[in-house]
N, C-alpha and C. Protein backbone atom coordinates (compact mmCIF):
# COMPACT_ATOMS: atom_id res chain seq x y z
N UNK A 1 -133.94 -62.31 169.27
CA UNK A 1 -133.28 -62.09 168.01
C UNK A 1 -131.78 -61.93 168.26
N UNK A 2 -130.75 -62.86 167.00
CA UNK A 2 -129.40 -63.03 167.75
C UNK A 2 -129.11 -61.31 166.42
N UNK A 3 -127.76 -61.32 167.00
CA UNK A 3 -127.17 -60.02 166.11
C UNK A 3 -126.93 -60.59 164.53
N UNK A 4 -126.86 -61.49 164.56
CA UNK A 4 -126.85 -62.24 162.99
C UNK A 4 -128.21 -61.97 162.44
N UNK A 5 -129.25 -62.27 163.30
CA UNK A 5 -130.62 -62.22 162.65
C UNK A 5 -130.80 -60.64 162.02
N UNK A 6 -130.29 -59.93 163.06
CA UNK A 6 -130.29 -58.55 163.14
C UNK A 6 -129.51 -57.73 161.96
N UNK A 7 -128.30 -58.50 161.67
CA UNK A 7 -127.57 -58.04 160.56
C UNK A 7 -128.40 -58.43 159.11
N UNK A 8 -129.38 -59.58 159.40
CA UNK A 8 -130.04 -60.15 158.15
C UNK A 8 -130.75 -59.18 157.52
N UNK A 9 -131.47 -58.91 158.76
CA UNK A 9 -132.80 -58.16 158.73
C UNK A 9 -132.37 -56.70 157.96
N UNK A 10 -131.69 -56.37 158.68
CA UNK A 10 -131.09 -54.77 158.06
C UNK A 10 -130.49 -54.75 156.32
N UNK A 11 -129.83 -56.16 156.35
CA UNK A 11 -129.33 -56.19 154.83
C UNK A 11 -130.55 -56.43 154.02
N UNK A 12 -131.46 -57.31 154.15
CA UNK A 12 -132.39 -57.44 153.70
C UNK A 12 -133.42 -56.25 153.44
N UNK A 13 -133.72 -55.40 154.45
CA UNK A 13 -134.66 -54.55 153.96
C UNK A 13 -134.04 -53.32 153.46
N UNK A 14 -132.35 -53.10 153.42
CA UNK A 14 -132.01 -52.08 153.19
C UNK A 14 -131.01 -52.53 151.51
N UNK A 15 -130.54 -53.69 151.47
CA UNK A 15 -129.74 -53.90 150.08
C UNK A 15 -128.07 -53.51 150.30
N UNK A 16 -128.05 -53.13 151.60
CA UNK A 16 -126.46 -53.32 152.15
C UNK A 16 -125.47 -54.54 152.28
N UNK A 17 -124.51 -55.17 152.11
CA UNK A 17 -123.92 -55.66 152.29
C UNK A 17 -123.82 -55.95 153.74
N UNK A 18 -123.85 -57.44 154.33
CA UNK A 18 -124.04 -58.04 155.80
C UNK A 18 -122.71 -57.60 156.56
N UNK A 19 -121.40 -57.56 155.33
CA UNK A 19 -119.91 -57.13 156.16
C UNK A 19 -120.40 -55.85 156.57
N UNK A 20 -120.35 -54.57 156.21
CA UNK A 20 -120.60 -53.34 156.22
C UNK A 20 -121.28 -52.98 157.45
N UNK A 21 -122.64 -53.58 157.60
CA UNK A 21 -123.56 -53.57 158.52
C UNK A 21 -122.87 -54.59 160.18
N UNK A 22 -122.58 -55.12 160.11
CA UNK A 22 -121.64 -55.82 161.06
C UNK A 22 -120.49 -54.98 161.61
N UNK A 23 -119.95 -54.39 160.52
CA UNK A 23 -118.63 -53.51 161.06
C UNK A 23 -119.16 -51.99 161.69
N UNK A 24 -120.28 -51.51 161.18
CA UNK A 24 -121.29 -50.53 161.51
C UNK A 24 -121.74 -50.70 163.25
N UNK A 25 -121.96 -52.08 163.55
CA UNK A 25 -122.65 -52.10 164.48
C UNK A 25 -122.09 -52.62 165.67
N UNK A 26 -120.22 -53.39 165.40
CA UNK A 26 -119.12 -53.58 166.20
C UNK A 26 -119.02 -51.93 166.55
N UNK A 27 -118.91 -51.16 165.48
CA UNK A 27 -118.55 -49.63 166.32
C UNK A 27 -119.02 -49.15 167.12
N UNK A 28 -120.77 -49.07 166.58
CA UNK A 28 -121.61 -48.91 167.41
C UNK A 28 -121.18 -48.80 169.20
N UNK A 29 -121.38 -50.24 169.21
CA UNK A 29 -120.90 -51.00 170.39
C UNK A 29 -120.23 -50.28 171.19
N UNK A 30 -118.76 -50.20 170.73
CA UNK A 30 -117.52 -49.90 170.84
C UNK A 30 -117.80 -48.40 171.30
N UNK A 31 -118.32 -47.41 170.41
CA UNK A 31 -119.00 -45.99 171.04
C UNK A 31 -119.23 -45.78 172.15
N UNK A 32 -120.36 -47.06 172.32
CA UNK A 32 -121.46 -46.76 173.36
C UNK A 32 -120.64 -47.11 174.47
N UNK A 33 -119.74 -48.50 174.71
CA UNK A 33 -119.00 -48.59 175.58
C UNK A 33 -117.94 -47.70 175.99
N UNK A 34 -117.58 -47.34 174.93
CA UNK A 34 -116.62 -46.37 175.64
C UNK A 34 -117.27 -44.66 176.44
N UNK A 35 -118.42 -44.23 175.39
CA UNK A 35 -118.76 -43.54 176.33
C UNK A 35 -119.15 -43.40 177.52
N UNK A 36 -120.30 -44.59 178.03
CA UNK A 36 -120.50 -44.76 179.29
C UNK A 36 -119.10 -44.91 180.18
N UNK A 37 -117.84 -45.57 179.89
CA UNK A 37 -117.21 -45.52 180.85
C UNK A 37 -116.45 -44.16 180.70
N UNK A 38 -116.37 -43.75 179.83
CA UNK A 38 -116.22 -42.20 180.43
C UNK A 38 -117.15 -41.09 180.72
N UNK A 39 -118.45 -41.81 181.21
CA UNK A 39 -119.55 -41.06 182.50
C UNK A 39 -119.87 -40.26 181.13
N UNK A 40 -120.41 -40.31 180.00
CA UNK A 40 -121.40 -39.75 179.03
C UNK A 40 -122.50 -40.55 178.94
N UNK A 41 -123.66 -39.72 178.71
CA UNK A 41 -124.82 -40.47 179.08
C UNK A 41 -124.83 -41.14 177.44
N UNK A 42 -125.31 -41.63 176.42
CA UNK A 42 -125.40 -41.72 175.61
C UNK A 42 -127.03 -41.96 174.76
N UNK A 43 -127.54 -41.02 174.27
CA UNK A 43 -129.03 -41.06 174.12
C UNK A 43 -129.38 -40.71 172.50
N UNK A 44 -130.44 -41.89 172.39
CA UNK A 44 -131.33 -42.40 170.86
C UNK A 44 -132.09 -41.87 170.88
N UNK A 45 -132.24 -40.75 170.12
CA UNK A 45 -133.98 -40.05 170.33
C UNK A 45 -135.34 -40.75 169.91
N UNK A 46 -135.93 -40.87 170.57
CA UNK A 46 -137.45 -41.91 170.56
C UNK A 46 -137.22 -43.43 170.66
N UNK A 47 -135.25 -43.36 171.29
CA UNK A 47 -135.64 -45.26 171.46
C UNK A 47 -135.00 -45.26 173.25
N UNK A 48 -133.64 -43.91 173.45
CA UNK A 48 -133.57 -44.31 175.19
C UNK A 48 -132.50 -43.98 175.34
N UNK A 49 -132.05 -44.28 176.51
CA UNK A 49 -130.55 -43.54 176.81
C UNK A 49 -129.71 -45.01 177.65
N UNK A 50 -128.34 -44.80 177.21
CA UNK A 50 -127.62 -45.54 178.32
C UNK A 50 -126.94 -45.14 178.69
N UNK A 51 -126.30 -45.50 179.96
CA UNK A 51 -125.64 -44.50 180.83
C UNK A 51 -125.17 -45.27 182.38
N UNK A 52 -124.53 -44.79 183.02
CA UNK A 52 -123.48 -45.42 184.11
C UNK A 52 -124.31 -45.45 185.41
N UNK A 53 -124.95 -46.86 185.99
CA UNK A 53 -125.90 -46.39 187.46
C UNK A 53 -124.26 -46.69 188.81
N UNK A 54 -125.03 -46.38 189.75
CA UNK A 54 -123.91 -46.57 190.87
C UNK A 54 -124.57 -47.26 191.66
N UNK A 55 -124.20 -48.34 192.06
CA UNK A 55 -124.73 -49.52 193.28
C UNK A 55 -124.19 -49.24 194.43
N UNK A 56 -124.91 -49.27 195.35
CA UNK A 56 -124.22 -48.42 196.78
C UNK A 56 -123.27 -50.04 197.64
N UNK A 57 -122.20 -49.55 198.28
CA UNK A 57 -121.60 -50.87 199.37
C UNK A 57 -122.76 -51.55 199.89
N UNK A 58 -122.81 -53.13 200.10
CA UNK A 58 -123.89 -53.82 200.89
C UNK A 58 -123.36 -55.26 201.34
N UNK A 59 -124.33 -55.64 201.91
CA UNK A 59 -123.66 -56.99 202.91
C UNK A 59 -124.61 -57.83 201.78
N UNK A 60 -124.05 -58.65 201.08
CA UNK A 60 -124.29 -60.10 200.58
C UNK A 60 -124.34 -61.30 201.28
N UNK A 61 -124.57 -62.37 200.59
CA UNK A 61 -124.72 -63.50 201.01
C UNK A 61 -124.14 -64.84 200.54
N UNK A 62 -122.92 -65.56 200.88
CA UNK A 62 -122.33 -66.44 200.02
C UNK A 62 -123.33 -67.88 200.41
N UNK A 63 -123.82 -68.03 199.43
CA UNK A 63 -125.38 -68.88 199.87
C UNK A 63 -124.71 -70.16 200.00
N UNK A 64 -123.62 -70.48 199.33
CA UNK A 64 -123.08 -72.37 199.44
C UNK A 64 -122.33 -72.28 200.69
N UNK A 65 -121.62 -71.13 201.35
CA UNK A 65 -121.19 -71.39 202.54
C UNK A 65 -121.87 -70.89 203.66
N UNK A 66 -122.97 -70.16 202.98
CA UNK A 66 -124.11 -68.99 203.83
C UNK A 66 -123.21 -68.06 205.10
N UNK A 67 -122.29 -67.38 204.64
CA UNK A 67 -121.17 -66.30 205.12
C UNK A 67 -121.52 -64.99 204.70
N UNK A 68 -121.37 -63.79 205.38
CA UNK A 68 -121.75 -62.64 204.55
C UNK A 68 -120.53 -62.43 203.86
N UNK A 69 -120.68 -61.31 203.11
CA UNK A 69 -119.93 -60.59 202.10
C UNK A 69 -120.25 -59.48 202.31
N UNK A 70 -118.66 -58.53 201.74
CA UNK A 70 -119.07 -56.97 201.67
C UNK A 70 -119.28 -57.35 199.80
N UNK A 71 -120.07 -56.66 199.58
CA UNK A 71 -120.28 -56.03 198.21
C UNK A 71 -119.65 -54.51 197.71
N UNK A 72 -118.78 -54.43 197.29
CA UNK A 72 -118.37 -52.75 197.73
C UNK A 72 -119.13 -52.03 196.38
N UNK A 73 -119.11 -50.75 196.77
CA UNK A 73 -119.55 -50.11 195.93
C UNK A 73 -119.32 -50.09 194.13
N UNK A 74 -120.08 -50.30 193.31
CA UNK A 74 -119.59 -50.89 192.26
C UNK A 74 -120.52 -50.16 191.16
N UNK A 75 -120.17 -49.67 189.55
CA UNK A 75 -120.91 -49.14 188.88
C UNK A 75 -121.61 -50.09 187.82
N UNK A 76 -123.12 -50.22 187.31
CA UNK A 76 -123.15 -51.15 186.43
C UNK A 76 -123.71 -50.69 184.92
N UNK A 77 -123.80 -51.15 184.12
CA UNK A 77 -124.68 -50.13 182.71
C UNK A 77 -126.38 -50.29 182.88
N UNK A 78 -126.63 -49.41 182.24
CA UNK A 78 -128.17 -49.00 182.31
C UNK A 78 -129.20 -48.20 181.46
N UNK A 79 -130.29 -48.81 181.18
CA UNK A 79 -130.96 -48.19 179.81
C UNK A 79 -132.17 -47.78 180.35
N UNK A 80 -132.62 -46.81 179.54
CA UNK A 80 -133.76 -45.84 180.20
C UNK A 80 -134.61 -45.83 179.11
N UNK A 81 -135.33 -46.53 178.62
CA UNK A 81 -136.36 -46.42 177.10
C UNK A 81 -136.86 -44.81 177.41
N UNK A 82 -137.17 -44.46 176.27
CA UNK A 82 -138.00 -43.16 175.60
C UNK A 82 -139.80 -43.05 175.91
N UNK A 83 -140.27 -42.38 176.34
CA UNK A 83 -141.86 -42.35 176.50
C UNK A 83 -142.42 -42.86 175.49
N UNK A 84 -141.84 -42.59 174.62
CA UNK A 84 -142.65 -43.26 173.46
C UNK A 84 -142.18 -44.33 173.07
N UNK A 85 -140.99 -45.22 173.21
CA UNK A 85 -140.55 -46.44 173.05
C UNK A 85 -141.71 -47.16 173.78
N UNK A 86 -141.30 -46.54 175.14
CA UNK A 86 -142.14 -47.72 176.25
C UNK A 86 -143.38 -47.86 176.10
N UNK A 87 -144.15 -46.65 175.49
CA UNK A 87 -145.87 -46.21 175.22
C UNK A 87 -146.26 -47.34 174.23
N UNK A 88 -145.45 -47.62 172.76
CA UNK A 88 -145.51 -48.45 171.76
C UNK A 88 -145.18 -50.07 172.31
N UNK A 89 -144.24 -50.56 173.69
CA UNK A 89 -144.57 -51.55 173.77
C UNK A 89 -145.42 -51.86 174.85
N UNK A 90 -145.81 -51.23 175.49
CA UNK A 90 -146.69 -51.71 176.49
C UNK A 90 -148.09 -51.19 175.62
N UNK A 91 -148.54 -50.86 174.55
CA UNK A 91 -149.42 -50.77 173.85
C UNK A 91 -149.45 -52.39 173.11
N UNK A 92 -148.71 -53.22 172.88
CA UNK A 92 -148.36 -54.54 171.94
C UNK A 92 -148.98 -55.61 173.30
N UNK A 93 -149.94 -56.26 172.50
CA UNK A 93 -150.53 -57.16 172.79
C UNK A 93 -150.59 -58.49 172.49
């Protein structure tokens, strides 16, 4: 599902305007990014949390010249579903 579908869906079952809901969900965004990079976890109750993981330094592999690489230590984003998020889809068949 693209974010357009997503904006449909919400105007549709709610009777909001598609601008409104779009500008709602650029913020969103915008929140969530900014909190994680300032190391706040940021958490949906009953859907999950996102939040900042840390990848440790490692030796890579430049596969077209097959040379190692350092990989240095680097942070990436990360989502943690809710017990009950994950319970409801691994219940879906």
């Amino acid at each position: 599902m693209t974010t357009a579908e997503v904006i449909s869906t919400i105007s549709r079952r709610n009777g909001v305007d598609k601008k409104d809901i779009r500008s709602t969900m650029d913020e969103l965004w915008r929140v969530i990014q900014d909190s994680i990079a300032d190391n706040q976890r940021v958490h949906f109750s009953g859907f999950g949390s996102f939040f900042k993981k840390k990848r440790a330094k490692k030796i890579g592999r430049n596969i077209s010249t097959n040379t190692a690489i350092v990989v240095e230590e680097h942070f990436i984003p990360s989502f943690k579903p809710s017990k009950a998020f994950a319970t409801k889809i691994k219940m879906m068949v």
